[in-house]
Protein backbone atom coordinates (compact mmCIF):
# COMPACT_ATOMS: atom_id res chain seq x y z
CA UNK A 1 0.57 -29.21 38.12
CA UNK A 2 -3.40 -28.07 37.43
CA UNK A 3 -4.62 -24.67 36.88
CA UNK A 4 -6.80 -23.64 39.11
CA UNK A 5 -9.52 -20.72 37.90
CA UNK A 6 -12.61 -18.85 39.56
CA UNK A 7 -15.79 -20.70 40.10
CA UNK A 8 -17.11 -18.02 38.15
CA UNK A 9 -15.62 -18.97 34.99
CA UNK A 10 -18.13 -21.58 34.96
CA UNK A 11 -21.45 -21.22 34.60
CA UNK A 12 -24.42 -23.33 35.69
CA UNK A 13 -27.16 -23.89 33.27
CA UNK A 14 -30.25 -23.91 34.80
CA UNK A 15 -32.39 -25.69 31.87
CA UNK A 16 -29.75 -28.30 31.21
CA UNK A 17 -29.59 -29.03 34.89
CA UNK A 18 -33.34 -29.72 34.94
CA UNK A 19 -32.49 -31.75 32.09
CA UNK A 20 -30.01 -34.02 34.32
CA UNK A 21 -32.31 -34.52 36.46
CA UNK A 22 -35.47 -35.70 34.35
CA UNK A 23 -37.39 -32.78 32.88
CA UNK A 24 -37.79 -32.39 29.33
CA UNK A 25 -37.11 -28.93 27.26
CA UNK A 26 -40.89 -28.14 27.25
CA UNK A 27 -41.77 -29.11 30.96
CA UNK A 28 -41.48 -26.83 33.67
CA UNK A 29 -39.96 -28.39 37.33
CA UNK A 30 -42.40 -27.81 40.33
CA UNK A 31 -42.69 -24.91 42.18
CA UNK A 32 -40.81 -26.49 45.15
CA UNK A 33 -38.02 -28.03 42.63
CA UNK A 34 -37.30 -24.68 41.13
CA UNK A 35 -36.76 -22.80 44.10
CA UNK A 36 -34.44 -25.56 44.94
CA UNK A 37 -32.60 -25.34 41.73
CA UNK A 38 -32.28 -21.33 42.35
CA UNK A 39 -31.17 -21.97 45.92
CA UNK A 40 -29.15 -24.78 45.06
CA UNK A 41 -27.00 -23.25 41.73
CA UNK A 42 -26.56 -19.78 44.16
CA UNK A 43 -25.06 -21.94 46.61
CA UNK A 44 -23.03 -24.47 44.45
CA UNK A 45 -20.76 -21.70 43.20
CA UNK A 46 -19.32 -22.17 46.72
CA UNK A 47 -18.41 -25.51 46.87
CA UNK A 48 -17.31 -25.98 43.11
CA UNK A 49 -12.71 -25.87 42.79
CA UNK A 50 -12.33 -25.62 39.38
CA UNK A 51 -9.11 -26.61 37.76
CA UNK A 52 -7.62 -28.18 35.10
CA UNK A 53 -4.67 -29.84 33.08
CA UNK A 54 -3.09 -30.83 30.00
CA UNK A 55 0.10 -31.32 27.64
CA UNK A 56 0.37 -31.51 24.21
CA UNK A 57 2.64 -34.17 22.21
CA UNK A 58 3.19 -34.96 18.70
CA UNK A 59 1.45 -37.95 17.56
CA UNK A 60 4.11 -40.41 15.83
CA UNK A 61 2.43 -43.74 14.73
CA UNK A 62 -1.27 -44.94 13.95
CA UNK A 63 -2.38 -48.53 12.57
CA UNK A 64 -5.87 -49.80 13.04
CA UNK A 65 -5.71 -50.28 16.40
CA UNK A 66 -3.23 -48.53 18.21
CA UNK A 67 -1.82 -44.62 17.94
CA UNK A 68 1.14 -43.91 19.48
CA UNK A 69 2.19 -40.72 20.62
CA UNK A 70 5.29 -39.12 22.15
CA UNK A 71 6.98 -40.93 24.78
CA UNK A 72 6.02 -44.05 23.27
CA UNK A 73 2.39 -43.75 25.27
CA UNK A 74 0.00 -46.31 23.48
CA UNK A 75 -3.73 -45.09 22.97
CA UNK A 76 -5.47 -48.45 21.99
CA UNK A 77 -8.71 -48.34 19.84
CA UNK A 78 -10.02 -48.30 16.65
CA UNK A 79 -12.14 -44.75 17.36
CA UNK A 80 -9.29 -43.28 18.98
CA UNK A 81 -6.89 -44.38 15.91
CA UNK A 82 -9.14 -42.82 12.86
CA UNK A 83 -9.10 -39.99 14.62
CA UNK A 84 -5.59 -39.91 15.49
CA UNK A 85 -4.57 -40.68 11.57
CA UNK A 86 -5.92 -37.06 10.99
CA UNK A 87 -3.77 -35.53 13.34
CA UNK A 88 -0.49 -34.10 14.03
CA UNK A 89 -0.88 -33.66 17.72
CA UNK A 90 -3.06 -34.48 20.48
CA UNK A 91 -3.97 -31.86 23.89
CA UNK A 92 -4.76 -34.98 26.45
CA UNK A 93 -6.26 -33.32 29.49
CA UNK A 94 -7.61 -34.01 33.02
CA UNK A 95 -10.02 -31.79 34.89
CA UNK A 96 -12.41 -31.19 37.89
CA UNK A 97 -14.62 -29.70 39.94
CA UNK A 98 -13.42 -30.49 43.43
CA UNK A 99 -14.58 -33.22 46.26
CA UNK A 100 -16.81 -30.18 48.08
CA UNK A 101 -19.42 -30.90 46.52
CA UNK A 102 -19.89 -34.85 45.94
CA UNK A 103 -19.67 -34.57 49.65
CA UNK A 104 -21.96 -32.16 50.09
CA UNK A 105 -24.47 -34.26 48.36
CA UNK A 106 -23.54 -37.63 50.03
CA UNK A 107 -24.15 -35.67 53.35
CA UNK A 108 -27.69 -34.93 51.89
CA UNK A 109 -28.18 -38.76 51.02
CA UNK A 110 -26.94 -40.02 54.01
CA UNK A 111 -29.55 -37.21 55.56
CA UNK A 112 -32.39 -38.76 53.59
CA UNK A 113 -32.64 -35.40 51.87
CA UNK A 114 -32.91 -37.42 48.61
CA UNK A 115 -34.34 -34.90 46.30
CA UNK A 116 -31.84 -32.21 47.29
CA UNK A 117 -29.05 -34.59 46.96
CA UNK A 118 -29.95 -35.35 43.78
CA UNK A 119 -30.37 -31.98 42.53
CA UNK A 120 -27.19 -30.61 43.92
CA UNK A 121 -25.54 -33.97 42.27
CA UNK A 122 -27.18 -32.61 38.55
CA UNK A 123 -25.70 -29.37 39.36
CA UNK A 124 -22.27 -30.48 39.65
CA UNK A 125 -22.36 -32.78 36.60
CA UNK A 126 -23.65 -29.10 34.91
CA UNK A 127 -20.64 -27.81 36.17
CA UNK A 128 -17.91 -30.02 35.21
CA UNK A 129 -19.56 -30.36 31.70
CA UNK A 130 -19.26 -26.46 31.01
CA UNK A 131 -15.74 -26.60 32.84
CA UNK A 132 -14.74 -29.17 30.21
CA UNK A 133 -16.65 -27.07 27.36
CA UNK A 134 -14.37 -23.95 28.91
CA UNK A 135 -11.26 -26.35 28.57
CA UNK A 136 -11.90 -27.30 25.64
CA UNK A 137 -11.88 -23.47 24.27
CA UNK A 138 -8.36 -23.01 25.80
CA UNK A 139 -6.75 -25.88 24.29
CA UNK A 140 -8.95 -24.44 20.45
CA UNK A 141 -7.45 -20.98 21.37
CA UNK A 142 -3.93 -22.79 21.91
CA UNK A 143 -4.56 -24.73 18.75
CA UNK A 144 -5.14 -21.75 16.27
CA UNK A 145 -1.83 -19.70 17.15
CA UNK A 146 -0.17 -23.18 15.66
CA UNK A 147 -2.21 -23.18 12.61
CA UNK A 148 -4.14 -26.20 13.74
CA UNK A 149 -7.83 -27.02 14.68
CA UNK A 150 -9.37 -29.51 16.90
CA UNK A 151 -11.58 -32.51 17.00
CA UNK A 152 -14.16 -33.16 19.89
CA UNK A 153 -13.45 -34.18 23.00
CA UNK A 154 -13.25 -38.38 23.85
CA UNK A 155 -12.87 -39.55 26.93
CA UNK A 156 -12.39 -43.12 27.59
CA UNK A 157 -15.88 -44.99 28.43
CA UNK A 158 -17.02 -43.63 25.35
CA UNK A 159 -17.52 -44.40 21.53
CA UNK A 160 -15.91 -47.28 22.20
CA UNK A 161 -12.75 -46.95 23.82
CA UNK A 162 -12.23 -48.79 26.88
CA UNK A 163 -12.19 -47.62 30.17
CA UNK A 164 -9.45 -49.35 31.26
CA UNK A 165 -7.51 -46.97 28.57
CA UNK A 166 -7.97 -43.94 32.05
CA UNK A 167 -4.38 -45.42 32.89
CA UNK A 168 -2.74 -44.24 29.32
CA UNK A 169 -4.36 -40.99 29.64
CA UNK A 170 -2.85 -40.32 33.32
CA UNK A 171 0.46 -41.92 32.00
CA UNK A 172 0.67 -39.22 29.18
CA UNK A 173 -0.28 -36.47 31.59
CA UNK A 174 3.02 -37.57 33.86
CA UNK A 175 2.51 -36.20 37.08
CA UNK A 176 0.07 -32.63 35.66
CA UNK A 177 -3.42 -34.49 37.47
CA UNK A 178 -2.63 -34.54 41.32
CA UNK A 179 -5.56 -32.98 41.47
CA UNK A 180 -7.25 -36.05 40.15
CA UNK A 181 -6.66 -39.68 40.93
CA UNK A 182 -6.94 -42.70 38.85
CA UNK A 183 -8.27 -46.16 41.31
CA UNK A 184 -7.12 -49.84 40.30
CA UNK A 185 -11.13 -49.72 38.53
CA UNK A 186 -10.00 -46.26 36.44
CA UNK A 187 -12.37 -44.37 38.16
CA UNK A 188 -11.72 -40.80 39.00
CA UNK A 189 -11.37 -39.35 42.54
CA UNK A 190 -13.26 -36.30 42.79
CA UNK A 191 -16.02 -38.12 40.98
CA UNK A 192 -16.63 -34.92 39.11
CA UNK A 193 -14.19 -34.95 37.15
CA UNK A 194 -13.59 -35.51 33.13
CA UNK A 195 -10.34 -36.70 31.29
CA UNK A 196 -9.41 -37.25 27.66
CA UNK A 197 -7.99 -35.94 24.42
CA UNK A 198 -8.66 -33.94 21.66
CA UNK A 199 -6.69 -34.14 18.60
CA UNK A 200 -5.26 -31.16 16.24
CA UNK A 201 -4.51 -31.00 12.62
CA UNK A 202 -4.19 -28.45 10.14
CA UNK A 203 -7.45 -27.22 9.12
CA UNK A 204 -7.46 -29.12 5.51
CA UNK A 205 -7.37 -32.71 7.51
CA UNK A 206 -11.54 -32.14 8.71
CA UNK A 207 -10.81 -33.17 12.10
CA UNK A 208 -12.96 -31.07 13.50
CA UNK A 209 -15.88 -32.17 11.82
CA UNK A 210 -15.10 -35.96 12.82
CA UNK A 211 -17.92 -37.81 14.34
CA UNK A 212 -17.39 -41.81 15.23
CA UNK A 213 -21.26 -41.99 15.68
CA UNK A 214 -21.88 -41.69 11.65
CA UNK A 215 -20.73 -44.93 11.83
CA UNK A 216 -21.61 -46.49 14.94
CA UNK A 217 -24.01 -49.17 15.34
CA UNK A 218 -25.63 -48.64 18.82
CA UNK A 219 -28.43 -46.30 17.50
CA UNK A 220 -29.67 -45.95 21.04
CA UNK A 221 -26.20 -44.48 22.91
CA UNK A 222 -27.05 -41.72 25.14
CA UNK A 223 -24.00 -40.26 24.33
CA UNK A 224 -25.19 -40.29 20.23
CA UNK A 225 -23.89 -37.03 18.36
């Protein structure tokens, strides 16, 4: 089952929106694109369905490769496993913004309204990317009543771990993402949608201050912290 909460939960950063969709932190969008980004974020609080899910489960065994975690679910990787070594437990979580939108913006494209596709498109990646931020303070708040705190967020696709790893994540979630659906590629139906894990240890273990990209090699990752 998913939680579903008020589109007004989330907010909708204008500035990192124009930075989605090409403009740096020191140049200002057109006067035509930024009335479009003020009509478009007005509107987009409309289409936007905001919900989420996730369990917790004890994490029981971690080699250099593989951490396993309760009901024998098997997260392969060696990112995934240093950071699971830390840990006690892990929240793994799926979430979403809806389909309204994506279709909203494919109805654009398919309108040859390119630019305003495009910009409505940025504004829902804004959106899930604070709804996972949003998440990701639930599951901290949920973590501190058990004396624990929490690592970042990975989702797989990133830092390493396969993508093909989606299918463990849904697994361990057992029915809580019907929101959400995993295709035979592991890509996620609404599109705008992110799923993952974030670990939790007691506060002495510094798991929230591990970062795989200290000691990654591909300097020139987008998704560098």
């Amino acid at each position: 089952m998913m939680t579903t909460i008020s589109e007004t939960d989330i907010d909708i950063d204008r500035q990192i929106v124009c930075r989605y969709i090409g403009y740096s932190r020191d140049v200002e969008p057109s006067p035509r694109i930024a009335s479009l980004l003020d009509e478009y974020i007005e509107n987009a609080k409309h289409l936007i369905e905001p919900s989420y899910s996730y369990v917790i489960k004890n994490v029981h065994e971690v080699n250099d490769n593989c951490a396993t975690v309760e009901d024998s679910v098997c997260f392969e990787g060696k990112v995934i496993s240093k950071l699971l070594d830390r840990c006690d437990k892990v929240a793994i979580f799926v979430l979403t913004i809806g389909g309204r939108l994506e279709e909203i913006a494919a109805q654009l494209a398919d309108d040859n309204m390119i630019v305003e596709s495009y910009v409505l498109d940025a504004i829902g990646s804004s959106a899930v990317e604070n709804l996972a931020e949003f998440v990701q303070g639930i599951i901290g708040e949920t973590a501190y009543h058990r004396g624990f705190s929490i690592s970042r967020r990975f989702s797989p696709g990133y830092c390493d771990w396969d993508i093909s790893q989606q299918e463990k994540v849904f697994q361990a979630l057992d029915g809580h993402s019907s929101v959400v659906k995993l295709s035979p590629e592991h890509l996620m139906t609404p599109q705008k949608s992110i799923s993952g894990i974030i670990g939790m240890a007691p506060s002495q273990n510094d798991v929230a201050t591990y970062n795989p990209c200290k000691t990654c090699e591909k300097h020139n990752c987008v998704g560098r912290r």
